[in-house]
Protein backbone atom coordinates (compact mmCIF):
# COMPACT_ATOMS: atom_id res chain seq x y z
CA UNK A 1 10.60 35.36 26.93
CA UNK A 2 8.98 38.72 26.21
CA UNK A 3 8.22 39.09 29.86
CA UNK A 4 11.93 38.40 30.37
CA UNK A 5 12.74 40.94 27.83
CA UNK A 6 10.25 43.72 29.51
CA UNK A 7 11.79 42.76 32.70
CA UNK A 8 15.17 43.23 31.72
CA UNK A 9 14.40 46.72 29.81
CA UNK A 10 12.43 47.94 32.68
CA UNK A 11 15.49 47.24 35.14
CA UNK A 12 17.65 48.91 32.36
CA UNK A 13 15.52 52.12 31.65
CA UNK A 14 14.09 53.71 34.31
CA UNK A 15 10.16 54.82 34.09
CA UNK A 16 9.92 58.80 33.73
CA UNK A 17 8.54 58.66 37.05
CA UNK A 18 11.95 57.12 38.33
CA UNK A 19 14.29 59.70 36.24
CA UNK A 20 12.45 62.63 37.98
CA UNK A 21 12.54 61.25 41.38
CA UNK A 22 15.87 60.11 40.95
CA UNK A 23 16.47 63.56 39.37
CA UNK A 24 15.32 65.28 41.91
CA UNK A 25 17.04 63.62 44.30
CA UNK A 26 20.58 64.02 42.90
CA UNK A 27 19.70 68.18 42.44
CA UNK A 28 18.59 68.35 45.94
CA UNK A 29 21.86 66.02 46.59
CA UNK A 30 24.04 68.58 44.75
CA UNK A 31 22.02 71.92 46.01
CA UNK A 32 23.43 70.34 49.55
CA UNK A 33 26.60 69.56 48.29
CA UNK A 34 26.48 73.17 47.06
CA UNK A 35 25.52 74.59 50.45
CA UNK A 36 27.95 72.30 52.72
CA UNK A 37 30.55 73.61 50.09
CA UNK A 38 29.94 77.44 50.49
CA UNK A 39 29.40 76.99 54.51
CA UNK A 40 32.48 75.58 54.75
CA UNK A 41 34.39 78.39 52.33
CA UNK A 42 32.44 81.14 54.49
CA UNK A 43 33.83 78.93 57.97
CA UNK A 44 37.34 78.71 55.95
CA UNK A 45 37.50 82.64 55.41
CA UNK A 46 35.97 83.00 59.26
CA UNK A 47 39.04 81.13 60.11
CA UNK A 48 41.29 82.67 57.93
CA UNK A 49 39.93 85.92 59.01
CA UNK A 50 40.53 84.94 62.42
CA UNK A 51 43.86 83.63 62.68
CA UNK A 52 44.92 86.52 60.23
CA UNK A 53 43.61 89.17 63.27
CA UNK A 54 45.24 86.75 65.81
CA UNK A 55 48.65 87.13 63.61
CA UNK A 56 48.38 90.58 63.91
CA UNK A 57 47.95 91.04 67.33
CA UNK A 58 51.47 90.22 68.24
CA UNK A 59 52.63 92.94 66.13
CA UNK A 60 50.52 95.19 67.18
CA UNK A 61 52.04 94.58 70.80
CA UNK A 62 55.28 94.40 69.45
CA UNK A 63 55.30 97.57 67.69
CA UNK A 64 54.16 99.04 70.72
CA UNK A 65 56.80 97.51 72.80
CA UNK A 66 59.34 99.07 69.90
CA UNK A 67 58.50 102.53 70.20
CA UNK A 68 60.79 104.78 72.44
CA UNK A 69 60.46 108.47 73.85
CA UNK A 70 63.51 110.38 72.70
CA UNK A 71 64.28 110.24 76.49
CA UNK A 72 64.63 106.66 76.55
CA UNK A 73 66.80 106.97 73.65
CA UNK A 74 69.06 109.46 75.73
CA UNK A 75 69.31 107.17 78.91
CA UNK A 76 70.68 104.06 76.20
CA UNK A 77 73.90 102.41 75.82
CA UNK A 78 73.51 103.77 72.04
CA UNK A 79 73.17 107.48 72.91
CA UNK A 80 75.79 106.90 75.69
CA UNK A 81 78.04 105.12 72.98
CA UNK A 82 77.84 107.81 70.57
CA UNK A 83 78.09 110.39 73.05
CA UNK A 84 81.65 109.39 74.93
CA UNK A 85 83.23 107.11 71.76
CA UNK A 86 86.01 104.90 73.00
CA UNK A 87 89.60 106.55 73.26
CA UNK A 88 91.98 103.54 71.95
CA UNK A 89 95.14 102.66 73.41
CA UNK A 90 97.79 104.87 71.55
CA UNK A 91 98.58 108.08 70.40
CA UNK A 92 96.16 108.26 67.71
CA UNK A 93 96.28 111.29 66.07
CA UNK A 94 99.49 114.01 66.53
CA UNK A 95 98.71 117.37 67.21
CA UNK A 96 101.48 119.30 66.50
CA UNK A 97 103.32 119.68 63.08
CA UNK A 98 106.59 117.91 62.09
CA UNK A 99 109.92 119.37 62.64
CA UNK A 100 111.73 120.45 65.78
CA UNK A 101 109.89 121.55 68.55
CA UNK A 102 110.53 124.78 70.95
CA UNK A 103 110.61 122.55 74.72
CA UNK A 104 112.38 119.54 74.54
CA UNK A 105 110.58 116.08 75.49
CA UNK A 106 111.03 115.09 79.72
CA UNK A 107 112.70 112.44 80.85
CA UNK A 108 111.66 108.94 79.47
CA UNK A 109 110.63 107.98 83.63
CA UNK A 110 109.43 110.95 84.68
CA UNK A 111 106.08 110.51 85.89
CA UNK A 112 106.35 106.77 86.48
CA UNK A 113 106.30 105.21 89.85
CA UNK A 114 106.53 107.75 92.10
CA UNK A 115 105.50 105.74 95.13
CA UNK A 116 105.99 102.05 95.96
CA UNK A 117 102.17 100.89 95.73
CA UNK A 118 100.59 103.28 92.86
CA UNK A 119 101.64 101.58 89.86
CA UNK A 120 99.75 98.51 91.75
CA UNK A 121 96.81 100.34 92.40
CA UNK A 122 96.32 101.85 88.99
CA UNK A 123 96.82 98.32 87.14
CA UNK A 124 93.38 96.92 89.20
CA UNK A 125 90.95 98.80 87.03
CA UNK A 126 91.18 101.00 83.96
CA UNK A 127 89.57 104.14 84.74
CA UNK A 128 87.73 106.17 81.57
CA UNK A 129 85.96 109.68 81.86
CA UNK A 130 82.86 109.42 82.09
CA UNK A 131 82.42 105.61 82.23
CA UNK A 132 84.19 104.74 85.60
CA UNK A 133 83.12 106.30 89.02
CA UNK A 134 85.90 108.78 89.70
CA UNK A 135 86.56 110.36 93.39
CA UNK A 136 85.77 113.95 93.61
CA UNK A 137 89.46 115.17 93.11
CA UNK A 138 89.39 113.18 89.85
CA UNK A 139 86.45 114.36 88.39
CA UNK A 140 88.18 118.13 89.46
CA UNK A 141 91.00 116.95 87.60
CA UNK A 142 89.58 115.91 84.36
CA UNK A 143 87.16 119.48 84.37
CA UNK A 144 90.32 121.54 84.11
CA UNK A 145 91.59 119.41 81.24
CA UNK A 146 88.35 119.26 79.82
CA UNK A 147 87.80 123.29 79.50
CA UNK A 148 91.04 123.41 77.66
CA UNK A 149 91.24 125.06 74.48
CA UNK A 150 91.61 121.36 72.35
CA UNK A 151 89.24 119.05 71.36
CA UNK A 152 86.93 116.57 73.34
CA UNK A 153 88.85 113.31 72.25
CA UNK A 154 91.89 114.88 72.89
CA UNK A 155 91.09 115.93 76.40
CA UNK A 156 89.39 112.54 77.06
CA UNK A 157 92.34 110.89 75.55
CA UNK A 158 94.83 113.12 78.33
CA UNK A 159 92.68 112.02 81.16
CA UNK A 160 92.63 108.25 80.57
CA UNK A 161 96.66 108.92 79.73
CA UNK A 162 96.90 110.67 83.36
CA UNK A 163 95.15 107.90 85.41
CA UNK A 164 96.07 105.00 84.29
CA UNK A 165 99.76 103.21 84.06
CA UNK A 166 102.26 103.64 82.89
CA UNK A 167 101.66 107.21 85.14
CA UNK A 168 98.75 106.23 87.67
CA UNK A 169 98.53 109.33 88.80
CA UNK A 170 95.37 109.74 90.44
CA UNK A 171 95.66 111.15 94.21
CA UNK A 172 96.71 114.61 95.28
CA UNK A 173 99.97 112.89 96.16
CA UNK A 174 99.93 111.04 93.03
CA UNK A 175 100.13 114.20 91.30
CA UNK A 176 101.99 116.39 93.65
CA UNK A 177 104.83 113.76 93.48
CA UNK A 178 104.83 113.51 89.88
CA UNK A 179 106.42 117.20 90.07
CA UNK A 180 106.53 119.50 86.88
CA UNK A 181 108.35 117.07 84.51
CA UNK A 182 106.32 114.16 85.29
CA UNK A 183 102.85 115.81 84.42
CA UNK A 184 104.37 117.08 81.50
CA UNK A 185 105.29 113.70 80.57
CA UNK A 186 101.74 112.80 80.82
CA UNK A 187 100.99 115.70 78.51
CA UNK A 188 103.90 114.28 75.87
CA UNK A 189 102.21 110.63 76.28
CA UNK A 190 98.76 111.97 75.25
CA UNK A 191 100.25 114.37 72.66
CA UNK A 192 98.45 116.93 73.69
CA UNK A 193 98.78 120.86 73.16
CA UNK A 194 99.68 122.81 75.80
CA UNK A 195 101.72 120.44 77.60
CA UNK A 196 104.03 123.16 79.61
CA UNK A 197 101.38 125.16 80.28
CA UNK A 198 98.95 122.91 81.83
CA UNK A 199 101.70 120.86 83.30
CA UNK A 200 102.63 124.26 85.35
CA UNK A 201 98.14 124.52 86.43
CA UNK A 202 97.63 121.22 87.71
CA UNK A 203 100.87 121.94 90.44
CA UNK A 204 98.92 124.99 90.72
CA UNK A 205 95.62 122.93 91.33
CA UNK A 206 97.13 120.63 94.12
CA UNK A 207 98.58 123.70 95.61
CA UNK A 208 95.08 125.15 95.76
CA UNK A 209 93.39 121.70 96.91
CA UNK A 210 96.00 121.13 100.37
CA UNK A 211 94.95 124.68 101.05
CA UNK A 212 90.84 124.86 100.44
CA UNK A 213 89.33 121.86 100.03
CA UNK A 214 91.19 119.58 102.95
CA UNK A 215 89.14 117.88 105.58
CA UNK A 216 90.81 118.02 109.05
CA UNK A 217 93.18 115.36 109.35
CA UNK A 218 94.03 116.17 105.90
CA UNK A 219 95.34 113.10 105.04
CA UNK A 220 95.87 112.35 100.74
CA UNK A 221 92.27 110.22 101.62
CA UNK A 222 90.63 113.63 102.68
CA UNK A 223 91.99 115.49 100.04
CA UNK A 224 90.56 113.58 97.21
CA UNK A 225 87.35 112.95 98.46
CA UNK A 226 87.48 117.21 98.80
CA UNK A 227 86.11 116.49 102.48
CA UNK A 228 86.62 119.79 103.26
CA UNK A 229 84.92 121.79 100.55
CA UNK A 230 81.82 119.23 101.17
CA UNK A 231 81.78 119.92 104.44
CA UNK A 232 80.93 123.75 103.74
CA UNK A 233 77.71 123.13 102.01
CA UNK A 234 76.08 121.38 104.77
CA UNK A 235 72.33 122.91 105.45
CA UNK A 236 72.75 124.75 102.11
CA UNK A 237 70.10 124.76 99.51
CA UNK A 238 71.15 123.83 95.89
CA UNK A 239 71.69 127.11 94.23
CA UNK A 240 73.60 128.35 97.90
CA UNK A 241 75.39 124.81 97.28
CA UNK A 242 76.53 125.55 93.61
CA UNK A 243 77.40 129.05 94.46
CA UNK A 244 79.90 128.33 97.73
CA UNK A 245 81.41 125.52 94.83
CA UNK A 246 82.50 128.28 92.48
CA UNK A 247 83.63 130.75 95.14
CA UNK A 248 85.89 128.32 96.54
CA UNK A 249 87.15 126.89 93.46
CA UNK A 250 87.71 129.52 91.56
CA UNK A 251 90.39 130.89 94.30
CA UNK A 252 92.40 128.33 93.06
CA UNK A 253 94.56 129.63 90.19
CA UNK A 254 93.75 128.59 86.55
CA UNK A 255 90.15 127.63 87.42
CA UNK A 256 87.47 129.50 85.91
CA UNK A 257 83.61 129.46 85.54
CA UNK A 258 84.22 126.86 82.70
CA UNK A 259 85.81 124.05 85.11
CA UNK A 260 83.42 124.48 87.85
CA UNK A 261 80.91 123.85 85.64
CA UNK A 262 81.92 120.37 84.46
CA UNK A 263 82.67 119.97 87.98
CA UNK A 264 79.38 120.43 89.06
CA UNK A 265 77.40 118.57 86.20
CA UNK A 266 79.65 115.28 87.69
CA UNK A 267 80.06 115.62 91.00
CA UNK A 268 76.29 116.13 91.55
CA UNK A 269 76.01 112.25 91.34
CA UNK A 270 78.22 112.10 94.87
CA UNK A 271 76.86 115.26 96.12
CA UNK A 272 73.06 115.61 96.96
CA UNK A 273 74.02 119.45 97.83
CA UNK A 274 74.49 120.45 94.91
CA UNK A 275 71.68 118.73 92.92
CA UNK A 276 70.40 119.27 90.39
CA UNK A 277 72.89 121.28 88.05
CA UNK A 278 72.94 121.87 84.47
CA UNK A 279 74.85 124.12 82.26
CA UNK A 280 73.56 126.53 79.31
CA UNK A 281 74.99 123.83 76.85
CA UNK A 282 73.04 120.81 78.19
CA UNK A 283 69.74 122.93 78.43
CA UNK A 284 70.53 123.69 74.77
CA UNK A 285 71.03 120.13 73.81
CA UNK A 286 67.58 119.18 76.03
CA UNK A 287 65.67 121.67 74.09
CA UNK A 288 66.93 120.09 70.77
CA UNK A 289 65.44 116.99 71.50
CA UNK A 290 61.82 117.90 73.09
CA UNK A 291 62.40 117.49 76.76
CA UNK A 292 62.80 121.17 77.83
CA UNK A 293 60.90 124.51 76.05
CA UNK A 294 63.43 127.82 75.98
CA UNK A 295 64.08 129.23 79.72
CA UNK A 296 62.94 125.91 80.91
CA UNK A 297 66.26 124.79 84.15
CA UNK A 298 67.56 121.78 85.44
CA UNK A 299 64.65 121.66 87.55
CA UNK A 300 62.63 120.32 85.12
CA UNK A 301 64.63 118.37 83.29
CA UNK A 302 65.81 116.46 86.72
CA UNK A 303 62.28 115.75 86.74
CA UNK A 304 61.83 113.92 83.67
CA UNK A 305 64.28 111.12 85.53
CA UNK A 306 61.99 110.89 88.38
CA UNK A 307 65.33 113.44 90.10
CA UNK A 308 67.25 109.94 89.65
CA UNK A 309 70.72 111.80 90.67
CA UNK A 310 72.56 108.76 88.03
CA UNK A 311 70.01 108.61 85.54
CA UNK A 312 70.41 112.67 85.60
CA UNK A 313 74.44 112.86 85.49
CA UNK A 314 73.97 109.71 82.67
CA UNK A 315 71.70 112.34 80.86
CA UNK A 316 73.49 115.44 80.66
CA UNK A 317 77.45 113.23 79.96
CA UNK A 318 75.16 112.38 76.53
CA UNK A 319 73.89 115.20 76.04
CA UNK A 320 76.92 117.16 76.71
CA UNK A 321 78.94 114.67 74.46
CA UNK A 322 77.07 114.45 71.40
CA UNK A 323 77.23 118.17 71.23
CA UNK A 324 80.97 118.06 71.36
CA UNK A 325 80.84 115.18 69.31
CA UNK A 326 79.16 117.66 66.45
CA UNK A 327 75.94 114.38 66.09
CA UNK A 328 73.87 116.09 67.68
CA UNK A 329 71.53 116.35 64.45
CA UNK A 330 72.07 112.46 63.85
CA UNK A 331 70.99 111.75 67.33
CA UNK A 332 68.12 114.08 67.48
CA UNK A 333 67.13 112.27 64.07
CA UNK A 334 67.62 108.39 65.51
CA UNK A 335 65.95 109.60 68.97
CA UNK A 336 63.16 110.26 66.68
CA UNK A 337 63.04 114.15 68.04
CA UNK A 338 62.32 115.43 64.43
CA UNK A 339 59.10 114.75 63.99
């Protein structure tokens, strides 16, 4: 019974020698424990640190990918956009005061369907300045409305008026049929200023095209293609090119420095001759935004588009344009130009 009893006590209460080896054991079980626990926070942080640097990565790239020179900016829709803002069908604003006015208003048709087939033609594609690929004669066209004394919506907003229907008018013929009364009817339309007088200069100007700038069947085709002015700057270098341009133009009365100019900045996207042309204005505008230093030509800046004639012509229209626009300091600033 006492044996029983010892038996049962001893199986109940460890010997000392039992506590410490069982002691021992569970520290040595818990100093494990302890280690597993602290390798696997150190491989949890490894991991963490890890897939935090893999996270960034991306953004790194991305970020990368993001930034833009002010160039790139320039040769965007958003420059372009801001640049040549979208004329709206309408009058939109009036730009002459209420009351009576001094010439009366032409004829309600005058202007409209002067031959059978251009009201036709005109309907197939709406043609905006300087979106839409324009012939030669048109782009001459739209640089003598464009150096008018009025603003740049306004003589965008004549142009579009001009080519597209109810008028059409976008041949030599086009406009020589029109006559006096129906180009000022265009002018009424786009309630523009001026209206008499540059009604009266663009008869002048297809007086002045027949004459100079023909090729030699002379047919309307000819004419506005200017086949005959192109044909004299053959073998010419570009500055030679550009010169024989304004000394035939400007024999044309009403046409000035200013038009052959715009002229030249457009039509040096058709013509190779004449390439590469910029003005004072767009050099001024460059220089704004980084890509030219003062005295620096259209060399240079031609260069910066790999002398991509389109990417060039693209360049200086938004250039050009945000200057008229007056956001040329917002686009410098969102082109990133002012740092």
């Amino acid at each position: 019974m006492a044996r029983g009893s010892k038996a049962s006590a001893e199986s109940v209460s460890p010997s000392t020698g039992d506590k410490r080896k069982r002691g021992s054991k569970a520290e040595e079980h818990d100093e494990k424990s302890k280690e597993e626990g602290q390798e696997e926070q150190s491989s949890g942080a490894k991991d963490d640190a890890e897939e935090e640097e893999a996270g960034d990565e991306p953004k790194t790239k991305a970020a990368k990918t993001e930034t833009s020179s002010p160039l790139d900016w320039l040769l965007s829709d958003d420059a372009f956009n801001m640049a040549n803002p979208e004329i709206p069908q309408g009058h939109g604003e009036v730009d002459w005061a209420d009351g009576p006015h001094k010439n009366s208003p032409p004829p309600e048709s005058a202007g409209k369907g002067t031959t059978d087939n251009k009201e036709s033609k005109a309907q197939d594609e709406i043609l905006r300045y300087p979106q839409s690929a324009l012939t030669p004669f048109q782009n001459l066209v739209a640089a003598c409305l464009l150096s008018k004394p009025f603003s740049h919506r306004l003589g965008l907003r004549t142009i579009q008026t001009l080519l597209n229907p109810p008028f059409g008018i976008r041949t030599v013929a086009d406009l020589d049929e029109a006559g006096y009364e129906g180009r000022r009817k265009v002018m009424w339309e786009a309630r523009t200023q001026h209206k008499e007088k540059t009604a009266a200069q663009l008869g002048d100007l297809v007086d002045g095209v027949k004459e100079l700038c023909g090729g030699e069947g002379d047919a309307d085709e000819d004419l506005s293609e200017l086949k005959g002015l192109k044909a004299e700057l053959e073998g010419l270098e570009a500055e030679a090119a550009q010169g024989k341009v304004k000394e035939t133009l400007t024999k044309i009365k009403g046409i000035g420095p200013g038009v052959v100019g715009i002229f030249l900045r457009r039509i040096q996207g058709d013509w190779k001759e004449v390439f590469p042309y910029a003005d004072d204005r767009s050099l001024a505008a460059a220089v704004q935004f980084g890509l030219l230093k003062e005295g620096e030509g259209a060399q240079v800046l031609a260069d910066q588009v790999g002398s991509d004639r389109a990417k060039f012509v693209r360049l200086l229209d938004t250039l050009i344009g945000l200057d008229l626009e007056k956001v040329l300091d917002d686009a410098v600033k969102k082109a990133g130009a002012d740092k």
